[in-house]
N, C-alpha and C. Protein backbone atom coordinates (compact mmCIF):
# COMPACT_ATOMS: atom_id res chain seq x y z
N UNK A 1 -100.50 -101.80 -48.00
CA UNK A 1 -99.20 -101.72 -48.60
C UNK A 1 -98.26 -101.05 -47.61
N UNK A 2 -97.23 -101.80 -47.47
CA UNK A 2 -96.27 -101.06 -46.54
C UNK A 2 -95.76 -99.47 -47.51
N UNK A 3 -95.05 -98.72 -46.13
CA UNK A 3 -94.98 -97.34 -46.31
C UNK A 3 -93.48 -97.10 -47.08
N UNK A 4 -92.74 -97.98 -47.09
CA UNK A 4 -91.39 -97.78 -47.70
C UNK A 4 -91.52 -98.50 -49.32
N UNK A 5 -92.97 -99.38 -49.92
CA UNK A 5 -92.75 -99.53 -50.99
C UNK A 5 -93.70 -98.47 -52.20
N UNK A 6 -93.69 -98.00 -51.22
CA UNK A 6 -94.92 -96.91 -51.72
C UNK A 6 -93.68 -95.53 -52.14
N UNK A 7 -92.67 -95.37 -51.38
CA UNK A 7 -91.62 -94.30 -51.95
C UNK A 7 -90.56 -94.69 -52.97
N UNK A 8 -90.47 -96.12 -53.51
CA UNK A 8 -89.47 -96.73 -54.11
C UNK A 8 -90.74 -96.48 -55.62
N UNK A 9 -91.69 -96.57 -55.59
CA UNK A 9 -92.86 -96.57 -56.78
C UNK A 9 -92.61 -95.23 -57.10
N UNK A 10 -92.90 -93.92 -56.44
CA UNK A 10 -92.83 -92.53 -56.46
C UNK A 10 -91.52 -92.23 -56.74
N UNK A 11 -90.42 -92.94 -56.60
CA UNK A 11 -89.04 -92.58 -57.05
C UNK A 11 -89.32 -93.14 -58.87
N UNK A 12 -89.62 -94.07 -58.71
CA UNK A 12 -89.64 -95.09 -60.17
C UNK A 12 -90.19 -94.02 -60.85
N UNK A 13 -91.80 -93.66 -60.48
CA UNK A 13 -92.51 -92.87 -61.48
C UNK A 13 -91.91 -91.47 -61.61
N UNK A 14 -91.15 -90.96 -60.79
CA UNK A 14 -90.00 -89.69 -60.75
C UNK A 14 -89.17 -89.87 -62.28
N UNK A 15 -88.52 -90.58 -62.18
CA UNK A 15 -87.36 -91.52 -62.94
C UNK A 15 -88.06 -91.35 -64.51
N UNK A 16 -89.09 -91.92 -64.40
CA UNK A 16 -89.75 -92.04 -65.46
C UNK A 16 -90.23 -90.81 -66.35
N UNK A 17 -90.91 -90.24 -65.08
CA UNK A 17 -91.31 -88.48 -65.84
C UNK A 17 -89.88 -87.39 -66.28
N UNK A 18 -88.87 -87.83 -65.61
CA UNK A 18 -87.72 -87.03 -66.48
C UNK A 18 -87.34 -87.80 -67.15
N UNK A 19 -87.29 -88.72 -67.88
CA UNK A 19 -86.90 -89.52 -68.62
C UNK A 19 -87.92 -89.05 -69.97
N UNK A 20 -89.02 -89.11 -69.91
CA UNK A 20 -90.10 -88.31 -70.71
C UNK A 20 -89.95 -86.95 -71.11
N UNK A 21 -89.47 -86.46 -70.17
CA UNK A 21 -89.29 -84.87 -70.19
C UNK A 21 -88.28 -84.75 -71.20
N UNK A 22 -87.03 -85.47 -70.68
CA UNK A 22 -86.16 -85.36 -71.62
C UNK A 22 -85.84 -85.55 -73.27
N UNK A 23 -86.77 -86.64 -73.57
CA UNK A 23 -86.97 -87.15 -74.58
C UNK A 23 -88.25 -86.26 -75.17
N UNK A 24 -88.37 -85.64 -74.66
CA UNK A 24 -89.26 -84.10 -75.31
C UNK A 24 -88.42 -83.46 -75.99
N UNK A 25 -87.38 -83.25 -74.87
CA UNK A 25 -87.17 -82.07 -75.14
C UNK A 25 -85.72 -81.92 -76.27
N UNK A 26 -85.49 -83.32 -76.26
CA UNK A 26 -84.28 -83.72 -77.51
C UNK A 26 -85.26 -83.78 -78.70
N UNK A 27 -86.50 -84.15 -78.76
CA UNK A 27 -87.21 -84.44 -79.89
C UNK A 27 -87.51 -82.68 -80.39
N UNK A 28 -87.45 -81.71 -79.15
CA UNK A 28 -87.99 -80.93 -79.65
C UNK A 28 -86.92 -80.13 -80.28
N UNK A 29 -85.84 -79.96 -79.85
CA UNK A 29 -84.28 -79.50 -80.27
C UNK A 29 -83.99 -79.67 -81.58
N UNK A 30 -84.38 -81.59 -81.95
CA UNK A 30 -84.57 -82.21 -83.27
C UNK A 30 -85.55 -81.42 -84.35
N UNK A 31 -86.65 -80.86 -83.73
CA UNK A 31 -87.56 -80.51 -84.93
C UNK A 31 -87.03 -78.94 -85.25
N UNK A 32 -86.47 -78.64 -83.85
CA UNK A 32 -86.33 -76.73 -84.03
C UNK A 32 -84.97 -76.96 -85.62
N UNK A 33 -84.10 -77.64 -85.45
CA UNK A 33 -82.88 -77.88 -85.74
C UNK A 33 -83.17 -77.96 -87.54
N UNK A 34 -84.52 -78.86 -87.67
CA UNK A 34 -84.60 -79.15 -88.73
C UNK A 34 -85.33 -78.18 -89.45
N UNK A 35 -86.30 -76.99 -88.41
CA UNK A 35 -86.52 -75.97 -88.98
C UNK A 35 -85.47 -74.75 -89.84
N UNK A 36 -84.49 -74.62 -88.95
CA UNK A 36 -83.52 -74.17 -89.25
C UNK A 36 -82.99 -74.38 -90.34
N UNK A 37 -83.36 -76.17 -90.93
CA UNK A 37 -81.99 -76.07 -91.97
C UNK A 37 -82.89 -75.77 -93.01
N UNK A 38 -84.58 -76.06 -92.67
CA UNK A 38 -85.17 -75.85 -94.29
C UNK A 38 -85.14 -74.47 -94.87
N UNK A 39 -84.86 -73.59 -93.23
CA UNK A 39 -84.84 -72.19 -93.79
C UNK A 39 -83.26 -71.93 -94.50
N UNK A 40 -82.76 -72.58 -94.52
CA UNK A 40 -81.08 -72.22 -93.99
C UNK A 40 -80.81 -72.52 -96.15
N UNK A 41 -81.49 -74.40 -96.05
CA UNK A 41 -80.92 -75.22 -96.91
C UNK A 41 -81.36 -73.90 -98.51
N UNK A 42 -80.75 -74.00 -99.33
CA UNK A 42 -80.86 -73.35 -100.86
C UNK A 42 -81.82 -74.34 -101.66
N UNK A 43 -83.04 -73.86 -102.28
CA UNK A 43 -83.86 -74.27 -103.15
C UNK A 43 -83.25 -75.75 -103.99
N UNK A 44 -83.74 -76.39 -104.33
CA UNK A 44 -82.87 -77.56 -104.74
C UNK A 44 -83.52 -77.44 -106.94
N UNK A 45 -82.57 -77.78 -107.56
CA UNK A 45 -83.31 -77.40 -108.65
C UNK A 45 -84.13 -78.50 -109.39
N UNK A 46 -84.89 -78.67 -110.36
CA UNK A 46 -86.08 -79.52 -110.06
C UNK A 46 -85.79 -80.87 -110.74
N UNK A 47 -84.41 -80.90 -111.34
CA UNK A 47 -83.94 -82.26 -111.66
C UNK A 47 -83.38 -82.63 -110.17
N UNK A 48 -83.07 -82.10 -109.20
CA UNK A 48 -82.45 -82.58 -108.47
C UNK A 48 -83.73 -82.97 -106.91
N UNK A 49 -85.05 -81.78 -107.07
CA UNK A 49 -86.11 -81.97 -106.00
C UNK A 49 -86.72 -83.43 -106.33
N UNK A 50 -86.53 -84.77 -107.66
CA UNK A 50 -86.97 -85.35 -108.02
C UNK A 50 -86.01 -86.56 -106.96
N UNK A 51 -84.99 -86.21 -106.45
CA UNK A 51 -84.30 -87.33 -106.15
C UNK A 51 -83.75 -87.33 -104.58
N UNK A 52 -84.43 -87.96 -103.85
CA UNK A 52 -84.85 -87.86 -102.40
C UNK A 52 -83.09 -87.16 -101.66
N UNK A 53 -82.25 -88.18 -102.02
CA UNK A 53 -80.85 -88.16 -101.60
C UNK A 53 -80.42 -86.89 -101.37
N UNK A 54 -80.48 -86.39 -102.47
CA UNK A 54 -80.17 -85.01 -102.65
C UNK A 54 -80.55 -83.96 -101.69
N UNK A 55 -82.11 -84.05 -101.93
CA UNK A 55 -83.16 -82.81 -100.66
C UNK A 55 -82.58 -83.08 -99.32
N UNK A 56 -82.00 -84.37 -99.15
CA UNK A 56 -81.41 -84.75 -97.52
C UNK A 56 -80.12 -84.59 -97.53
N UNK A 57 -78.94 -83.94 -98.72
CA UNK A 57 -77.58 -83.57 -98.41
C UNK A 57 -78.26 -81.93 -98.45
N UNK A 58 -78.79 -81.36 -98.86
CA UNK A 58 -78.84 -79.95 -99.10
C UNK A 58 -79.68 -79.75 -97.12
N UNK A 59 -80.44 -80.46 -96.54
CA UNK A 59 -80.70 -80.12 -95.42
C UNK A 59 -79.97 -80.40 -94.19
N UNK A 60 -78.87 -81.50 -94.61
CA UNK A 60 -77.74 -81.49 -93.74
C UNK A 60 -76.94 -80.69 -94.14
N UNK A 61 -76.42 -80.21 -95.35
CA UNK A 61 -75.46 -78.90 -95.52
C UNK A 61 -76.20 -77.76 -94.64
N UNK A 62 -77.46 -77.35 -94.96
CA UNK A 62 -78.23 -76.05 -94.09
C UNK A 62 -77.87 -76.01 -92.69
N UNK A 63 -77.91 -77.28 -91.79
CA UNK A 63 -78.27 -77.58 -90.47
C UNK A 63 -76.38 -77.98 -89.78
N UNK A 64 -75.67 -78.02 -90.81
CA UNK A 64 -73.96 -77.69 -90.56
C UNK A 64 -74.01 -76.42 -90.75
N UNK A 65 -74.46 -75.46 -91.24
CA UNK A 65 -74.10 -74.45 -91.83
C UNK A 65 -74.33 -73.17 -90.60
N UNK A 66 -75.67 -73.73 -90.01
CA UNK A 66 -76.60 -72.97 -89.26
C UNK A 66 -75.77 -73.19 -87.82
N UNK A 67 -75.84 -74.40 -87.69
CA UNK A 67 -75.01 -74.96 -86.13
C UNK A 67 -73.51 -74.01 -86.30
N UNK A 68 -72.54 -74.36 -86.87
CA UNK A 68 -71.29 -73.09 -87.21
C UNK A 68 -70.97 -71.84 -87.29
N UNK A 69 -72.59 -71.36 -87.83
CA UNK A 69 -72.25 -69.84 -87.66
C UNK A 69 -72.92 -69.65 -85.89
N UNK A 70 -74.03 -70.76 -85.89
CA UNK A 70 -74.48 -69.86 -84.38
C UNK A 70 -73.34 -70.29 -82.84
N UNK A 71 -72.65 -71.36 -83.19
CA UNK A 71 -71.62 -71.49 -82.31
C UNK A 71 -70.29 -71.18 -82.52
N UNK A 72 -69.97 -70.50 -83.67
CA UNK A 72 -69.09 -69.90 -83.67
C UNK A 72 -69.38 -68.40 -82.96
N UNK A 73 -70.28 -67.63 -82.85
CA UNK A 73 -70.92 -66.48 -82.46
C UNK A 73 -70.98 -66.68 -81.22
N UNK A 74 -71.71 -67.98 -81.17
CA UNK A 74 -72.02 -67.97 -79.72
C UNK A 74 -70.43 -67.82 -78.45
N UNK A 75 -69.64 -69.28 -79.03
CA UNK A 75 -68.45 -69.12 -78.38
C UNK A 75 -67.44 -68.02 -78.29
N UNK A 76 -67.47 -66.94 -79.15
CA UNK A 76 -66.82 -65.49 -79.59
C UNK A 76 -67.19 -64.99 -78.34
N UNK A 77 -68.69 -64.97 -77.80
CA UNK A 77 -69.04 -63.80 -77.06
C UNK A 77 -68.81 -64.68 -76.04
N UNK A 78 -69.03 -65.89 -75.44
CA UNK A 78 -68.91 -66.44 -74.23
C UNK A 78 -67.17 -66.50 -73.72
N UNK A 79 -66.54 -66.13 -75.06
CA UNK A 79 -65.22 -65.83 -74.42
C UNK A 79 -64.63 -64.63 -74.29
N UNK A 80 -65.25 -63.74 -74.02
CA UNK A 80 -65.45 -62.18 -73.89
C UNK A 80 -66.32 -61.92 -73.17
N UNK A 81 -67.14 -62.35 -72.07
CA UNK A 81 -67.87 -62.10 -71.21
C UNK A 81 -67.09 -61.94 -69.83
N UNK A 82 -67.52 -61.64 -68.84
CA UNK A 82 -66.93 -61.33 -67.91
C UNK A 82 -67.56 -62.40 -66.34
N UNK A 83 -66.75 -63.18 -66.37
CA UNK A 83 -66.98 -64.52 -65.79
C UNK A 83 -67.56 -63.87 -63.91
N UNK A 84 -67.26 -62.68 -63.20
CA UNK A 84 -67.87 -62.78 -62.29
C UNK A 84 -68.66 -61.10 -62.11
N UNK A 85 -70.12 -61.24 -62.07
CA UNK A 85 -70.96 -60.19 -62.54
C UNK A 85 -70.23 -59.36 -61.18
N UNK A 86 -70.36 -59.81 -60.14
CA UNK A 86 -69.97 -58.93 -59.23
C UNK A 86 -68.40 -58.15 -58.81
N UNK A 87 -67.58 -58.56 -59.51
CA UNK A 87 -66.32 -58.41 -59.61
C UNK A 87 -66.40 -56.40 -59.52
N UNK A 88 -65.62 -56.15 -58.83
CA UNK A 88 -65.30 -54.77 -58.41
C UNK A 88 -66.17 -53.46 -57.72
N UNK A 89 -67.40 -54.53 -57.15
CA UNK A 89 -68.04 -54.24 -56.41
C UNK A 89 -67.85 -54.28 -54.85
N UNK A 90 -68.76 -54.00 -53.91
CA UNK A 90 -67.75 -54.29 -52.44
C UNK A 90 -68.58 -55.41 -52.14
N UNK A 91 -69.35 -55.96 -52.48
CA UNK A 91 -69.98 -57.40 -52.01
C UNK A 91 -69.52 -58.88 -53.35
N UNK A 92 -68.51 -58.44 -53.88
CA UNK A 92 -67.89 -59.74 -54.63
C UNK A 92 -67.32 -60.79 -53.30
N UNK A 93 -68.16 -61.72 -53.47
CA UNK A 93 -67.49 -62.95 -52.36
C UNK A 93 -66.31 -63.61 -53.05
N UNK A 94 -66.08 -63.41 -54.30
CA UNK A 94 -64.26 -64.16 -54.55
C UNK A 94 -63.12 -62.73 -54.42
N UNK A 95 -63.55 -61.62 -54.13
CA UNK A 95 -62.67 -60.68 -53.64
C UNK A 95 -62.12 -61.11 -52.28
N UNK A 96 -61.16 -61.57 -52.13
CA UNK A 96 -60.92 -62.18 -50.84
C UNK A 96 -59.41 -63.14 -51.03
N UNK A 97 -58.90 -62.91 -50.08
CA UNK A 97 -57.54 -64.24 -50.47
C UNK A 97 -57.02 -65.01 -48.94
N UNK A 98 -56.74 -65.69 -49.02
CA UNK A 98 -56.20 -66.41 -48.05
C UNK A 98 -54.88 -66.75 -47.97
N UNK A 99 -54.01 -66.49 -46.73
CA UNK A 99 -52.57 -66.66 -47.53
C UNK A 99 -52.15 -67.73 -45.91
N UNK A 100 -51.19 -68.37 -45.77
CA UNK A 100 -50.65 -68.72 -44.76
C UNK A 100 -49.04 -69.25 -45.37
N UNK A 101 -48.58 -69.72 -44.14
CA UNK A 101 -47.00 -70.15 -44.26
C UNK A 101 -46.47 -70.96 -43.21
N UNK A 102 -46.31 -72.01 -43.56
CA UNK A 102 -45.80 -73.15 -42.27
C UNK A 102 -44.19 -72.90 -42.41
N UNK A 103 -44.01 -72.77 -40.96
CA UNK A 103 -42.35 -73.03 -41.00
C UNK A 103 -41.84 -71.81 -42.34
N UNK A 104 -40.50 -72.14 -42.61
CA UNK A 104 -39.67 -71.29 -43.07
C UNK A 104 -40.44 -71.81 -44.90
N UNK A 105 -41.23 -72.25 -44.94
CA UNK A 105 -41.56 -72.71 -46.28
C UNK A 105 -42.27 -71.56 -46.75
N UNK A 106 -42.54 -71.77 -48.61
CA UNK A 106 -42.92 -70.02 -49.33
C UNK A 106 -44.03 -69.90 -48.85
N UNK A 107 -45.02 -68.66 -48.39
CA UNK A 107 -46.66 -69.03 -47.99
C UNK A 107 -47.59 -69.28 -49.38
N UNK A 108 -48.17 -70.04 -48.80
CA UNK A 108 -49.39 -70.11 -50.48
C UNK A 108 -50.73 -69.32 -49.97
N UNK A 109 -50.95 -69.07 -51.03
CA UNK A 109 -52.23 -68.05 -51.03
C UNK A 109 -53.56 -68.22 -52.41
N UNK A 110 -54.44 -67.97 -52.29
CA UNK A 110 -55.30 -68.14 -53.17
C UNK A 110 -55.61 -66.95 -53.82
N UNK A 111 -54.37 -65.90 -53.59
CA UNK A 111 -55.06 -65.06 -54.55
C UNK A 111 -54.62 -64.85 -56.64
N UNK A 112 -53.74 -66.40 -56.50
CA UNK A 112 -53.73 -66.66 -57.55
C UNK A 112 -54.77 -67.23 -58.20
N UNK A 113 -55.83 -67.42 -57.90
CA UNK A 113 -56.31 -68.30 -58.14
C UNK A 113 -57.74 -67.50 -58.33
N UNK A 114 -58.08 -66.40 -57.34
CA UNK A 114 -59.50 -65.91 -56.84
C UNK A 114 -58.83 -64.36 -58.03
N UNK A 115 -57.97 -64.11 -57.64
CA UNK A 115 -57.48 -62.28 -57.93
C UNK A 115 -57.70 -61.95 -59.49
N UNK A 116 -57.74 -63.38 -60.89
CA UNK A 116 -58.19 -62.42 -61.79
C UNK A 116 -59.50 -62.20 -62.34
N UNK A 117 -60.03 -63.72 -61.30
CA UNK A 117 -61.99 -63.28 -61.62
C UNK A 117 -62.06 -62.37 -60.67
N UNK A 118 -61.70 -61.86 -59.75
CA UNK A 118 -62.11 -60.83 -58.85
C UNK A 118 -61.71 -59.68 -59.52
N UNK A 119 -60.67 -59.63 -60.49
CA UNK A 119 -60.55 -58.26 -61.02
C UNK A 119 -61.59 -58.21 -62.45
N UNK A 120 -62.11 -59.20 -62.59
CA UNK A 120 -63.67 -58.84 -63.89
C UNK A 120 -62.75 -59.35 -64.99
N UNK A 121 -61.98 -60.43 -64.84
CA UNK A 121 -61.13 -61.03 -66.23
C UNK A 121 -62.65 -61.87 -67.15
N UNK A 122 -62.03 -62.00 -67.92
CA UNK A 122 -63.23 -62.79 -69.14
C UNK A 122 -62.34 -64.42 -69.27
N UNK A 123 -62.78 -65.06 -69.93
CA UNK A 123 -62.46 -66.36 -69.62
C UNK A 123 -60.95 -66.47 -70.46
N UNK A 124 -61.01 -65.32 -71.79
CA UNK A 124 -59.65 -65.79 -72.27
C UNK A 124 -58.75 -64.83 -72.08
N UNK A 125 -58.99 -64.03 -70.63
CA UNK A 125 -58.02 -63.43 -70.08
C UNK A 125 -57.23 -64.29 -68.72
N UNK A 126 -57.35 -65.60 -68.76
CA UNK A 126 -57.44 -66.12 -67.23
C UNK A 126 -55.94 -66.86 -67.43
N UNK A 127 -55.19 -67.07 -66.68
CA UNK A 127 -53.84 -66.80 -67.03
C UNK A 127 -53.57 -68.80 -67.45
N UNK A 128 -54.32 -69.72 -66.47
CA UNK A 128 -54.42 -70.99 -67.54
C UNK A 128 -55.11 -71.32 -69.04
N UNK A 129 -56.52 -70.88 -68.38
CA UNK A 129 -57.24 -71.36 -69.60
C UNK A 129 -57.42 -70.34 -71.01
N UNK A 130 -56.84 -69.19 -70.52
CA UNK A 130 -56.84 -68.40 -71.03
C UNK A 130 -56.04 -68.49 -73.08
N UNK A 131 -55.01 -69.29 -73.22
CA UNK A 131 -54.50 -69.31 -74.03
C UNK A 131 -55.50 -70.56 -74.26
N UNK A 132 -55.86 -71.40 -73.76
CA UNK A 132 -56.09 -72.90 -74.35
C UNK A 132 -57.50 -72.32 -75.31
N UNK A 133 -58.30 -71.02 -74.81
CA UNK A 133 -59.36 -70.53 -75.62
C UNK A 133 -58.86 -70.12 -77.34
N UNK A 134 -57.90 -69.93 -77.63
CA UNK A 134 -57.15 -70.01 -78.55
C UNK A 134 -57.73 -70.90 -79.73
N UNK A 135 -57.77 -72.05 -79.29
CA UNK A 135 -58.46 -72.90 -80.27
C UNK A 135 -59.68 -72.55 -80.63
N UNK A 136 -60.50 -72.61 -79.62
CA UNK A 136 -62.33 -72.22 -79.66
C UNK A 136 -62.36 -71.29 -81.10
N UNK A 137 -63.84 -71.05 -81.54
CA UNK A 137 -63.77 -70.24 -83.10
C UNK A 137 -64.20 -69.22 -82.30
N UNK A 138 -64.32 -67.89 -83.09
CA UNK A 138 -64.44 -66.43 -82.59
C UNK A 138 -63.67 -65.98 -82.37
């Protein structure tokens, strides 16, 4: 067998094993998810445990219920974190600016850009995206 169809097979079977992997690991997301809602979902009462429909709106109410509070929490704190760990230290590599100026034109500089993660801003302190976090819950 030549030597170049032998790496196009090993790419294929590459391809294949994350493709597997992945589909693990959505299946497994799927079962955690559904654990969640049986813990989540409220007892169903026994005229109603008789009628399939039902047990499957009360475990999609649980599994909305569960997803909302943990990403509402979650997004609260991820927009209150402090986007560069090293910020006000002396080895922060975005502490730094670059400025120049051609001709009589204004100079541009990047320390608009580097200066408020370098000062330890959080994401909805950042002078664009900062308001658009506004929407996000938390």
């Amino acid at each position: 067998m030549a030597r170049h169809t032998d790496s196009t097979s090993s790419t294929a079977v590459r391809r294949a094993l994350l493709r597997v992997g992945l589909t693990v690991t959505a299946a497994g997301a799927a079962v955690g998810a559904g654990g969640a809602a049986a813990s989540a979902a409220p007892d169903p009462s026994p005229s109603q445990s008789s009628a399939g429909d039902t047990n499957l709106e009360a475990a999609a109410g649980g599994v909305s219920t569960a997803l909302h509070s943990a990403t509402a929490n979650g997004v609260g704190t991820l927009k209150r974190l402090q986007l560069d760990p090293l910020a006000g230290t002396g080895t922060d590599p975005l502490d730094n600016a670059v400025a120049t100026q051609v001709a009589d034109f204004a100079p541009v500089s990047t320390a608009a850009v580097t200066g408020p993660v370098a000062s330890g801003a959080s994401l909805e302190e950042l002078p664009v995206v900062g308001p658009a976090t506004g929407v996000l819950p938390g």
